[in-house]
Protein backbone atom coordinates (compact mmCIF):
# COMPACT_ATOMS: atom_id res chain seq x y z
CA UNK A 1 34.14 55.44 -34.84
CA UNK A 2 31.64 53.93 -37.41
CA UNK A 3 30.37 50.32 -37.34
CA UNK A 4 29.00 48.39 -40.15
CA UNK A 5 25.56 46.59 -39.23
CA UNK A 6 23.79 43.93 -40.92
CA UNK A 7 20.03 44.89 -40.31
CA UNK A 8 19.13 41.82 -41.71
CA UNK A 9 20.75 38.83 -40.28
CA UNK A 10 18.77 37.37 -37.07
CA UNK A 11 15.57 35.77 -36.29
CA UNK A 12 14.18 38.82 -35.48
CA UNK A 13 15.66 41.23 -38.07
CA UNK A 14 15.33 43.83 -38.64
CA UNK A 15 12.75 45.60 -36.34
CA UNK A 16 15.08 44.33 -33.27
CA UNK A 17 18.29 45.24 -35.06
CA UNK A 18 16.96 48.60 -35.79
CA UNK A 19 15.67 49.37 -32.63
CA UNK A 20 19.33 47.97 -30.54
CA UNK A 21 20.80 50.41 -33.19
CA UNK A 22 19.52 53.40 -31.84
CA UNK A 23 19.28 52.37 -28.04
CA UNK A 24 22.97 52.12 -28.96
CA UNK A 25 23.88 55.56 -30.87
CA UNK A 26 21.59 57.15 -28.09
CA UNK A 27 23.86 55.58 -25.52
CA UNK A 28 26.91 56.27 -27.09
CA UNK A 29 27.61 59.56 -28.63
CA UNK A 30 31.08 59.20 -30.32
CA UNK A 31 29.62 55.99 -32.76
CA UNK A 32 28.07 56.20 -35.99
CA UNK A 33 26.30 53.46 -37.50
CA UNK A 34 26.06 52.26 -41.65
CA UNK A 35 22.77 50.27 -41.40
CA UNK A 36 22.74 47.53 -44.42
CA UNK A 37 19.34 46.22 -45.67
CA UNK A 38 16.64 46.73 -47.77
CA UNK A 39 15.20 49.95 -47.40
CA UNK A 40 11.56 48.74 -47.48
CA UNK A 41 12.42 46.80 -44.49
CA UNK A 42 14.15 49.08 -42.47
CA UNK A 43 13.34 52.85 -43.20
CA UNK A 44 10.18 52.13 -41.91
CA UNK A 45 11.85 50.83 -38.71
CA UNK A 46 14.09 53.98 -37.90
CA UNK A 47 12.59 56.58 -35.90
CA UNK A 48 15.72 59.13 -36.18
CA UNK A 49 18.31 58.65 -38.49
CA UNK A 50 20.69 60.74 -36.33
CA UNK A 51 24.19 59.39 -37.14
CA UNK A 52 22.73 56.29 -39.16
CA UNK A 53 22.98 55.86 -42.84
CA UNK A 54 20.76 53.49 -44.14
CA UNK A 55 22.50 51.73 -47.40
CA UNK A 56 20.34 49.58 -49.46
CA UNK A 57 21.47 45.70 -49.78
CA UNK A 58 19.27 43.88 -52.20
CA UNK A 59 20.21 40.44 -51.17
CA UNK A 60 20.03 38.55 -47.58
CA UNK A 61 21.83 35.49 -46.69
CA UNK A 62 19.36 33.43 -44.74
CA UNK A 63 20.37 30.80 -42.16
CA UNK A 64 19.89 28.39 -43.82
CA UNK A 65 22.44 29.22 -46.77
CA UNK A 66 25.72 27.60 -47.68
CA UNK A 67 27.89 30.14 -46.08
CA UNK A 68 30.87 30.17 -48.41
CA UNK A 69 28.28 29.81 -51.80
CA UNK A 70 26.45 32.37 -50.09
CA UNK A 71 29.17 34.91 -49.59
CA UNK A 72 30.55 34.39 -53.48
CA UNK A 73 27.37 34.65 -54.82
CA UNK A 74 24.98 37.08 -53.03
CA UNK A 75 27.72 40.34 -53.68
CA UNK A 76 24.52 42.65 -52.76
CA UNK A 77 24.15 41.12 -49.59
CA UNK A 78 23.73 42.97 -46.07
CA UNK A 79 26.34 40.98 -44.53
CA UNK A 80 28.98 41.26 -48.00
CA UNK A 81 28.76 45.12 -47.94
CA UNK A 82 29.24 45.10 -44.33
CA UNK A 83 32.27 43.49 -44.36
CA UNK A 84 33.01 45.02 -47.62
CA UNK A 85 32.73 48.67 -46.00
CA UNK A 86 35.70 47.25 -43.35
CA UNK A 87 37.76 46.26 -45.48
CA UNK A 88 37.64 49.64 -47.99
CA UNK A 89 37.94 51.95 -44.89
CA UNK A 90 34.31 53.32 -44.84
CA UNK A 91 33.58 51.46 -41.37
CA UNK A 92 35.58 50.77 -38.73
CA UNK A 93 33.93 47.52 -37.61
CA UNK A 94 31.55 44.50 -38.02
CA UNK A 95 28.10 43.44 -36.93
CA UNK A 96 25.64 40.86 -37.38
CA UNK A 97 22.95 38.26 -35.60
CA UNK A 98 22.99 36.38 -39.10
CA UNK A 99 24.13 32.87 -40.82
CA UNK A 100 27.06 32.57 -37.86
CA UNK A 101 29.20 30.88 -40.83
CA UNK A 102 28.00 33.57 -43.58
CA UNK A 103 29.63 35.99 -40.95
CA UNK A 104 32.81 34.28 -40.47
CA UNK A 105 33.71 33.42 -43.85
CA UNK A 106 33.02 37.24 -44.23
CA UNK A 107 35.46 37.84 -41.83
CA UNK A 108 38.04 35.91 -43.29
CA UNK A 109 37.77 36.23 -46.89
CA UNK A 110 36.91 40.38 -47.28
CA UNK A 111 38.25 41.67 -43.55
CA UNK A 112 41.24 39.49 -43.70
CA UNK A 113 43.48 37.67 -41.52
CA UNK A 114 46.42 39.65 -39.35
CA UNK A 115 49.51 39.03 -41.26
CA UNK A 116 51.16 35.76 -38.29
CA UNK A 117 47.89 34.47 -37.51
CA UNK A 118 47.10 31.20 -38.51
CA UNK A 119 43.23 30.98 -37.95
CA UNK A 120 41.26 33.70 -36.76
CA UNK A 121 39.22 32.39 -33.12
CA UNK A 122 35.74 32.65 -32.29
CA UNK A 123 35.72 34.34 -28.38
CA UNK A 124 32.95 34.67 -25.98
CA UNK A 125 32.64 35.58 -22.47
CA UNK A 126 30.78 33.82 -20.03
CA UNK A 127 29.91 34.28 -16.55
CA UNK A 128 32.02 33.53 -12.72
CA UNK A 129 29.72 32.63 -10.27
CA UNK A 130 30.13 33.60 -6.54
CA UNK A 131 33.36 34.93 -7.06
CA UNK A 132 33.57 38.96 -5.20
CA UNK A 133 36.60 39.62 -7.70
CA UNK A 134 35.54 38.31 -10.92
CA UNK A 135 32.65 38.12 -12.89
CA UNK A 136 33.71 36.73 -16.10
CA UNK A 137 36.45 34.90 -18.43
CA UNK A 138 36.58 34.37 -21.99
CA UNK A 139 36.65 31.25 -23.90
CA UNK A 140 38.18 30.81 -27.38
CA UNK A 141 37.89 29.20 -29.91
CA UNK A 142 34.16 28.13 -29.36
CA UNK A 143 33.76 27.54 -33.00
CA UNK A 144 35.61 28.87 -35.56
CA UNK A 145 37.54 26.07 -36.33
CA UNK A 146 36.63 22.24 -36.19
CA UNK A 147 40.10 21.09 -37.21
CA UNK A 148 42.35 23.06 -34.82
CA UNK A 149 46.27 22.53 -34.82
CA UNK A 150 48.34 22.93 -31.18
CA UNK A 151 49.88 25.89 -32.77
CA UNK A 152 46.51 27.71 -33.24
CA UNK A 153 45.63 27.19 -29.89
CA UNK A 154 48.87 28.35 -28.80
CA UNK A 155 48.05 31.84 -30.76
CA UNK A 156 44.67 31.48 -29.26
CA UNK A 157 46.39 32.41 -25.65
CA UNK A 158 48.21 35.63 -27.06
CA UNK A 159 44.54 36.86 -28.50
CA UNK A 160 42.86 36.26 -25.65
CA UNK A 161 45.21 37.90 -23.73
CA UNK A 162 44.95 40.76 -25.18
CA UNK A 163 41.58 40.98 -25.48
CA UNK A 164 40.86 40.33 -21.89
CA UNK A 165 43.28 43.29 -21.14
CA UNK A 166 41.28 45.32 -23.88
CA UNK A 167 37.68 44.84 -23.53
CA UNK A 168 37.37 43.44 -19.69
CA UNK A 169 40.67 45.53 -18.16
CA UNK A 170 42.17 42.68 -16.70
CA UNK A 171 45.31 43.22 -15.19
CA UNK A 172 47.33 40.46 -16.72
CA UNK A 173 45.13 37.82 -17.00
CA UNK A 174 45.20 33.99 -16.05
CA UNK A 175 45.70 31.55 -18.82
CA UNK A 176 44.53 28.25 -18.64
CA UNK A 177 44.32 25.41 -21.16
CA UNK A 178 40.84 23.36 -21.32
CA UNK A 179 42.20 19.39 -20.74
CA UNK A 180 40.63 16.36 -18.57
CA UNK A 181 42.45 17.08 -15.48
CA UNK A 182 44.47 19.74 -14.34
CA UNK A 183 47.97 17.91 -13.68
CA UNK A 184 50.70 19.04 -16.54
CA UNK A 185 50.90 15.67 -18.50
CA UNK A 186 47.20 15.44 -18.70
CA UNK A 187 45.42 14.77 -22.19
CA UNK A 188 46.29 13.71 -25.21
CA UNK A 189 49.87 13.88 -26.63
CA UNK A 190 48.60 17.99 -28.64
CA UNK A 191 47.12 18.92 -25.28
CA UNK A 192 50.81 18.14 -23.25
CA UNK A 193 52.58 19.90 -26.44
CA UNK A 194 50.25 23.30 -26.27
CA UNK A 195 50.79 22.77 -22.50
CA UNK A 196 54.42 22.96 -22.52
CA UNK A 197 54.65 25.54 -25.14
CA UNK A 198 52.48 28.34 -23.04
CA UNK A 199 54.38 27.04 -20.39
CA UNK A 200 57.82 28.33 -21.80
CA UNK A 201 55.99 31.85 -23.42
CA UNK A 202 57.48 34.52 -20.13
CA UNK A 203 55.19 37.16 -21.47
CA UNK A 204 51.81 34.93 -20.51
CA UNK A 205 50.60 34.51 -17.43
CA UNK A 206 49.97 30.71 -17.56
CA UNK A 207 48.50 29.00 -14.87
CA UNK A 208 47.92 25.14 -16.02
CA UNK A 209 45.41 22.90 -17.39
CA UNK A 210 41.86 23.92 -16.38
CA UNK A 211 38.63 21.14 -16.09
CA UNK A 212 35.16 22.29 -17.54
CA UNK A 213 33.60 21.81 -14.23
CA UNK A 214 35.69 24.64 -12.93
CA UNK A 215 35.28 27.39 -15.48
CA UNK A 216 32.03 29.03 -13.93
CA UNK A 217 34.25 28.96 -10.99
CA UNK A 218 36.85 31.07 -12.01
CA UNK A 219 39.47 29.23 -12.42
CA UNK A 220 41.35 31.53 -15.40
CA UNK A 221 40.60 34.81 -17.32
CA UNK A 222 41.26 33.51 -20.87
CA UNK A 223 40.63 29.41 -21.50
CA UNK A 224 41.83 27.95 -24.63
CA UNK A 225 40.90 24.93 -27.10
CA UNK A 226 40.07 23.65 -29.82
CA UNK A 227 37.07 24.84 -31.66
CA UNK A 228 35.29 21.70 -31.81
CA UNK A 229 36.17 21.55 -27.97
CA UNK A 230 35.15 24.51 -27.06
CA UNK A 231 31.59 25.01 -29.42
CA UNK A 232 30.39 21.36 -27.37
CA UNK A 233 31.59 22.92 -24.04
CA UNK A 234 29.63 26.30 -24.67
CA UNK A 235 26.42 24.41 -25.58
CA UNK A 236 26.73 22.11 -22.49
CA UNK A 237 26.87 25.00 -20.21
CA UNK A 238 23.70 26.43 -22.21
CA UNK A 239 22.02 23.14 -21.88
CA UNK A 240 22.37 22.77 -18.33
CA UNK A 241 21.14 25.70 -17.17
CA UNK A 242 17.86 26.09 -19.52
CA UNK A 243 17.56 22.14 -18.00
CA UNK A 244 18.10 23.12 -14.11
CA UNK A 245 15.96 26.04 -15.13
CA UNK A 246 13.15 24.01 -16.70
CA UNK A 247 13.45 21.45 -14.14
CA UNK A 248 13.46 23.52 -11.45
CA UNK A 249 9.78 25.16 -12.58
CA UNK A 250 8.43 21.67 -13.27
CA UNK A 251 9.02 20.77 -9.99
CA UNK A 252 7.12 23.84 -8.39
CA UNK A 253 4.38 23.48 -10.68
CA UNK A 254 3.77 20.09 -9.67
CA UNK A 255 4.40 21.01 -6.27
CA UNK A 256 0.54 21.84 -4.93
CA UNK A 257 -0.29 25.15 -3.50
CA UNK A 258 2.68 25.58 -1.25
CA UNK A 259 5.09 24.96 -3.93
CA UNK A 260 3.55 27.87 -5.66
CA UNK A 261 3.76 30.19 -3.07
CA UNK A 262 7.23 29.18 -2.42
CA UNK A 263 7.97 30.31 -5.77
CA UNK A 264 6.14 33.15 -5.65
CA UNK A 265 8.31 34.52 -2.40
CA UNK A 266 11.36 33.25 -4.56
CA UNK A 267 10.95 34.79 -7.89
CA UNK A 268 13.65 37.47 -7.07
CA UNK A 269 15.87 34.51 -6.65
CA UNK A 270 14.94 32.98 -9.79
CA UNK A 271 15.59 36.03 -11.99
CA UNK A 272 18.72 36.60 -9.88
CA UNK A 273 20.35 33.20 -11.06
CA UNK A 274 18.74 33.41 -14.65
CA UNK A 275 20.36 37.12 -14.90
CA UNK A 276 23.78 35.68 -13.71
CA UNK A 277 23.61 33.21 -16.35
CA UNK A 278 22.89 35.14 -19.03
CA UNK A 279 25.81 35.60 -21.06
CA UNK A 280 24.04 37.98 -23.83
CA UNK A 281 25.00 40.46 -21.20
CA UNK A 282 28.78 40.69 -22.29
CA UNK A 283 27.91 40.98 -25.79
CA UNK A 284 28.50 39.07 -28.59
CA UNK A 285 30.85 36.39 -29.90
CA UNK A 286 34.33 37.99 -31.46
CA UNK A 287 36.38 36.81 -34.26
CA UNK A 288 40.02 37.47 -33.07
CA UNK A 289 42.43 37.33 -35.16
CA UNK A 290 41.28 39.59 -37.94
CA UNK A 291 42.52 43.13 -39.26
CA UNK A 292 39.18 44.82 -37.66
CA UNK A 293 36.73 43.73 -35.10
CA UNK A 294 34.15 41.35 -36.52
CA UNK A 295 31.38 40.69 -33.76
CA UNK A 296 28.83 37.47 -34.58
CA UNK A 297 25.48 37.68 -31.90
CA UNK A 298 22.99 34.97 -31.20
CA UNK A 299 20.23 34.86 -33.96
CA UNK A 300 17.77 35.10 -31.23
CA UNK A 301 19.36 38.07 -30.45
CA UNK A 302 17.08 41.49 -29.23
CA UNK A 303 17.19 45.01 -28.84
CA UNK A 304 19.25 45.29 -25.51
CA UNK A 305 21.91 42.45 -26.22
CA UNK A 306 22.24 44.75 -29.64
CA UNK A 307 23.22 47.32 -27.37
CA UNK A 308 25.44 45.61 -25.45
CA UNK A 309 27.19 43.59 -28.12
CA UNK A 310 27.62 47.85 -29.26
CA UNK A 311 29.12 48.81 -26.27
CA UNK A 312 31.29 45.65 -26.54
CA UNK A 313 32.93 46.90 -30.18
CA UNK A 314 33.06 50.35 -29.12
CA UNK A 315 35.75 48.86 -26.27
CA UNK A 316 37.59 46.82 -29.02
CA UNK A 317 37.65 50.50 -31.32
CA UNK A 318 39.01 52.86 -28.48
CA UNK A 319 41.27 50.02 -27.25
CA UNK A 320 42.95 49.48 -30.73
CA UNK A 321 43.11 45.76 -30.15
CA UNK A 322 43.41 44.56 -33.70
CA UNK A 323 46.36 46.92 -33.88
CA UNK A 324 47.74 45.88 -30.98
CA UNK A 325 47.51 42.19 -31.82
CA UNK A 326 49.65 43.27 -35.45
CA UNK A 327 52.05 44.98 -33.31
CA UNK A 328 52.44 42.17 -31.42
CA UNK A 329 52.65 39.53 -34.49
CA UNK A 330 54.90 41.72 -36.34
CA UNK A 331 57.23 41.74 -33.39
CA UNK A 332 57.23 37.77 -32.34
CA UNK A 333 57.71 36.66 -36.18
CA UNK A 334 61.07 34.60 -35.30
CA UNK A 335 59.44 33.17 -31.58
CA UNK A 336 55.81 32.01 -33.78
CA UNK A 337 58.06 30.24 -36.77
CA UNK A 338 60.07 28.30 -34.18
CA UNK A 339 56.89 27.30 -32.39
CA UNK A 340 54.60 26.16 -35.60
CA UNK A 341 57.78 24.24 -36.60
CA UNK A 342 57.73 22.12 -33.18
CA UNK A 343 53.89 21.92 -33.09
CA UNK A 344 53.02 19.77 -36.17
């Protein structure tokens, strides 16, 4: 299996791509990595170029680029190669801590859609807290798409559901719908129409409408929305913990002498809670939807959540997901006409 990296995208490109490459290949003996960049950059970076090929890229899309300009214009590009090597055959996969929308329109326009899918969805996993028998769910689409119809988040379901079977071996996983209450006609007049239509689809197992406050809880596998939707959720959950967080060492600051010994016999609490809520763990942020895995990280992104984001594609490779999710397409062609027909 051979994954295409951009070594340049990231805040901290490319000395902590570089180095999560090779914690990665040293973990994981059946991948092979084709390192884009600019060699000046990176060869200088790679202390064994044991199943890594270095290929030059001239050109880097910053962050702060116009991602579709960017991705028609700059053809020598890390992240244009990368996805360029996907789509020719030469790598089997896709990934990057660069311009998130650089990435995506990537995705779409070189990768490609799966022939039935609408709009590719952007899917992350995030933590369950307190719960013995599960310790995460996935959430899509958390970005991808600002303007989402029912019927996308309809297909959303069926790609989550078979990437929580995939990559987190869940033994057919709980789908629930992200609304403002958790009764069947709750929400707007899409959210009762995608409601009713997962509803009727036998081969999901649906289990309602599902409130925000509840998802650290647990309360489904796979939750679906809207990309707009789901983007504000994910950054409210971020927020609120990096406040609690914050707050939380404010007070014990201000807190004298005792508060600071409190802290002190607490601080294997506090890196307890901050661990749990740390959902770089899991990897990073999949585009579903498209002909091979394309995997977007947080530009902040370091060496071990490299890794991990590694060991994340490596599950999506052996798994076949993409292939499965064709299979699956190419077999429901009648069922998804019928449904985008009734979901305007």
């Amino acid at each position: 299996m051979k994954i295409a990296v951009d070594a340049m995208g990231g805040d901290y490109a490319p000395a902590e791509i570089v180095k999560g490459i090779e914690l990665a290949r040293d973990a994981y003996p059946d991948l092979d990595f084709l390192l884009y960049g600019k060699p000046d950059q990176v060869q200088p970076l790679l202390h064994d170029t044991t199943r890594i090929e270095l290929v030059p890229a001239s050109e880097v899309i910053e962050m702060g680029d116009e991602p579709v300009r960017a991705v028609r214009r700059k053809k020598d590009s890390s992240i244009v190669l990368a996805a360029t090597a996907v789509r020719e055959g030469r790598a089997d996969a896709f990934f990057s801590a660069g311009n998130t929308g650089a990435v995506l329109t990537a995705g779409l326009l070189i990768v490609g859609r799966i022939k039935g899918i609408d709009r590719p969805g952007l899917t992350t996993t995030l933590p369950v807290l307190r719960k013995p028998d599960q310790s995460s769910f996935v959430m899509l689409d958390v970005g991808a798409n600002a303007d989402t119809k029912p019927f996308n988040v309809v297909q959303y379901a069926v790609m989550g559901q078979y990437y929580a079977q995939s990559v987190m071996h869940v033994t057919n996983p709980r789908i629930g719908l992200l609304n403002n209450g958790t009764e069947a006609d709750k929400g707007d007049q899409n959210h009762r129409a995608i409601h009713d239509a997962l509803a009727r689809m036998d081969e999901l197992n649906f289990v309602g409408n599902v409130e925000s406050r509840e998802l650290l809880n647990g309360a489904a596998d796979v939750v679906v929305t809207d990309g707009f939707t789901g983007n504000a959720t994910l950054k409210a959950i971020e927020g609120t913990a990096l406040s609690m967080l914050k707050l939380i060492k404010g007070e014990i600051m201000s807190g004298g002498l005792g508060g600071k010994i409190g802290a002190g016999l607490l601080k294997p609490v506090f890196h307890n809670v901050q661990a749990a809520m740390d959902y770089s763990q899991y990897g990073g942020a999949v585009l579903l939807g498209l002909k091979a895995p394309v995997v977007k990280t947080h530009g902040s992104t370091k060496a071990p959540t490299v890794k991990n984001t590694i060991g994340q594609i490596r599950e999506l490779l052996k798994t076949d997901s993409a292939q499965q999710l064709v299979t699956y397409f190419d077999q429901h062609t009648d069922q998804m006409a019928e449904l985008k027909a009734t979901l305007k």
